[in-house]
Protein backbone atom coordinates (compact mmCIF):
# COMPACT_ATOMS: atom_id res chain seq x y z
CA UNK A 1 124.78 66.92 30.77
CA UNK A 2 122.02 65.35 32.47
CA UNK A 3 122.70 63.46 36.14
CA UNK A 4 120.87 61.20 38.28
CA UNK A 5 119.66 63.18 41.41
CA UNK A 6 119.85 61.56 44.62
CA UNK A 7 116.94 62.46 47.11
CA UNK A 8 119.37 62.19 50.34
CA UNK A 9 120.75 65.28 51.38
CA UNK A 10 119.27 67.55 54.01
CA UNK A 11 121.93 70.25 53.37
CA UNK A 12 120.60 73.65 55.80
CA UNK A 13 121.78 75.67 53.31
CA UNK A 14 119.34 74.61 50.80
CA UNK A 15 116.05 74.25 53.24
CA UNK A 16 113.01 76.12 53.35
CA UNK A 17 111.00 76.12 56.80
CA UNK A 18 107.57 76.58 57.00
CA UNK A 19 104.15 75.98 58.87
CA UNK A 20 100.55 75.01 57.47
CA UNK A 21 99.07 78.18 57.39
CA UNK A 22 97.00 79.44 60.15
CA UNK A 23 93.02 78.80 59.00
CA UNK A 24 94.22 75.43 58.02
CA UNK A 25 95.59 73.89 61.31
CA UNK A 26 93.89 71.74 63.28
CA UNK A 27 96.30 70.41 65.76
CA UNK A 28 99.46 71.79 66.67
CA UNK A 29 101.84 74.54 64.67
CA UNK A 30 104.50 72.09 63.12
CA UNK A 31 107.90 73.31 61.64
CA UNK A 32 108.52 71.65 58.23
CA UNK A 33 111.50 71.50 56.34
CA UNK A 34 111.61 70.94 52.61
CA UNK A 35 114.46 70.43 50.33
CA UNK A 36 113.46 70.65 46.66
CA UNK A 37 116.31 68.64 44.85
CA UNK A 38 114.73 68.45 41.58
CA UNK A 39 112.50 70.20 38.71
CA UNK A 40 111.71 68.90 35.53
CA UNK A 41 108.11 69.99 33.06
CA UNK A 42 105.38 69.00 35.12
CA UNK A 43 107.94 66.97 38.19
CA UNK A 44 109.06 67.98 41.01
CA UNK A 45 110.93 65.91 43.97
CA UNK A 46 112.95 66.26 47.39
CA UNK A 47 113.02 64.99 50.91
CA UNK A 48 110.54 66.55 53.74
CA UNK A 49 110.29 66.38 57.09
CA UNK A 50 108.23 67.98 59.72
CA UNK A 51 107.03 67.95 63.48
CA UNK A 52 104.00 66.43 64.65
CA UNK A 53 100.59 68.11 64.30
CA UNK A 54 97.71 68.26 61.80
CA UNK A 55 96.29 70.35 59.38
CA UNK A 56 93.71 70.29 56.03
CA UNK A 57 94.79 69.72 52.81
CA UNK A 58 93.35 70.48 49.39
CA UNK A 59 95.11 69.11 46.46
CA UNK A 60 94.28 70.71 42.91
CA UNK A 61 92.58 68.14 40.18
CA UNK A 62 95.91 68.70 38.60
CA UNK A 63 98.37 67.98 41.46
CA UNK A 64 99.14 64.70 42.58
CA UNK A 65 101.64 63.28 45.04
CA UNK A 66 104.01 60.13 45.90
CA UNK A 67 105.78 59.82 49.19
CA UNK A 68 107.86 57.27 50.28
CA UNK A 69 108.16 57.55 54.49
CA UNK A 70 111.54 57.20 55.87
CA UNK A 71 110.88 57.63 59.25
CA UNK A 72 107.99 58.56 61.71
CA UNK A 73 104.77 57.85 60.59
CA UNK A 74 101.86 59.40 59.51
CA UNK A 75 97.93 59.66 58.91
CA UNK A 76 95.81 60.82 55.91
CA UNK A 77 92.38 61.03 57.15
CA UNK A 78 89.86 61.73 54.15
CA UNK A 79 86.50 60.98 52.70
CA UNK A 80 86.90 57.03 53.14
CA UNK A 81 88.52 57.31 56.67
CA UNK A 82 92.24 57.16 57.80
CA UNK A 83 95.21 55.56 56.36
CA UNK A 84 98.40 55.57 58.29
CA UNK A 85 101.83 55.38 56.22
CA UNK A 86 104.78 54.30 58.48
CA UNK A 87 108.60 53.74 57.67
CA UNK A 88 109.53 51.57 54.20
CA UNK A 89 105.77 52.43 53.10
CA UNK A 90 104.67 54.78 50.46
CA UNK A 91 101.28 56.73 49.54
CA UNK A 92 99.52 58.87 46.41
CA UNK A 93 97.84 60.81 47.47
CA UNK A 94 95.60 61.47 44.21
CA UNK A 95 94.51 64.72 42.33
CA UNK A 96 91.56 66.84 44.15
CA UNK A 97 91.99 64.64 47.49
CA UNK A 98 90.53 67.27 50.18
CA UNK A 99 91.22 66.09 53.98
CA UNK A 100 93.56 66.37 56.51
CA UNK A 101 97.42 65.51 57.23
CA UNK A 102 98.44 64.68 60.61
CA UNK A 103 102.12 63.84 61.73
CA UNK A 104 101.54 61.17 64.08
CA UNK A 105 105.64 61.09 64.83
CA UNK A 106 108.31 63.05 62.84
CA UNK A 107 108.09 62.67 60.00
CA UNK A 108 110.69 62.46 57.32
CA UNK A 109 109.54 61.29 53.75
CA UNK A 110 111.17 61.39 49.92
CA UNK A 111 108.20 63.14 47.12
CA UNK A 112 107.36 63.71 44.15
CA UNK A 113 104.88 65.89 43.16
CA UNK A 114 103.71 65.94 39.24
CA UNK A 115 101.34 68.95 38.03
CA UNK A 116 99.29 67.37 35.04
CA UNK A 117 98.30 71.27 33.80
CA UNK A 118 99.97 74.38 34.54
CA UNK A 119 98.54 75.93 37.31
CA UNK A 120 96.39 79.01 36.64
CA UNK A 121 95.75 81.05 39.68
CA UNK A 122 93.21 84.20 39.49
């Protein structure tokens, strides 16, 4: 039976902690938590949340993201400047976006991530 999947719960059983990887930062070394609630073909969805700091991303042309903020805010800085995403706002950020992430205040956000191809990695 299929049920609906609420993207609430921030059990610390079911977290995984991490930081943006070393030749990547840019300010800061944040802890982030991620809860990945759901996983379906190419979707995937959960809640995030993470200190502040910044760090350079690089999406795949196949990966593409929607967040929702729930607290904190934000600020996606890429090739047409800075956007900053604050509470009750949400963001794409689109396939092959390269720039950086920075976690203005702490952050906590709802995503879903949708892979348009499997990824192939060499």
């Amino acid at each position: 039976m299929t049920a609906i999947v609420l993207l609430d719960t921030t059990d610390p059983n079911a977290v995984t902690l991490d930081r943006p990887r070393t030749d990547r930062l840019v300010a800061g070394n944040p802890l982030r938590r991620t809860w990945l609630l759901h996983e379906a073909g190419p979707a995937s969805a959960g809640v995030w949340e993470c200190e502040v700091g910044r760090w350079r991303i690089a999406f795949p042309t196949t990966r593409q993201e929607y967040f929702h903020v729930l607290s904190g805010r934000v600020r996606l800085h890429g090739p047409d400047g800075a956007t900053d995403i604050g509470p009750g706002q949400g963001a794409v950020i689109p396939p092959g976006f390269e720039g950086e992430f920075e976690v203005l205040e702490p952050v906590r956000k709802q995503f879903v991530l949708v892979d348009t191809e499997p990824s192939t990695h060499h």
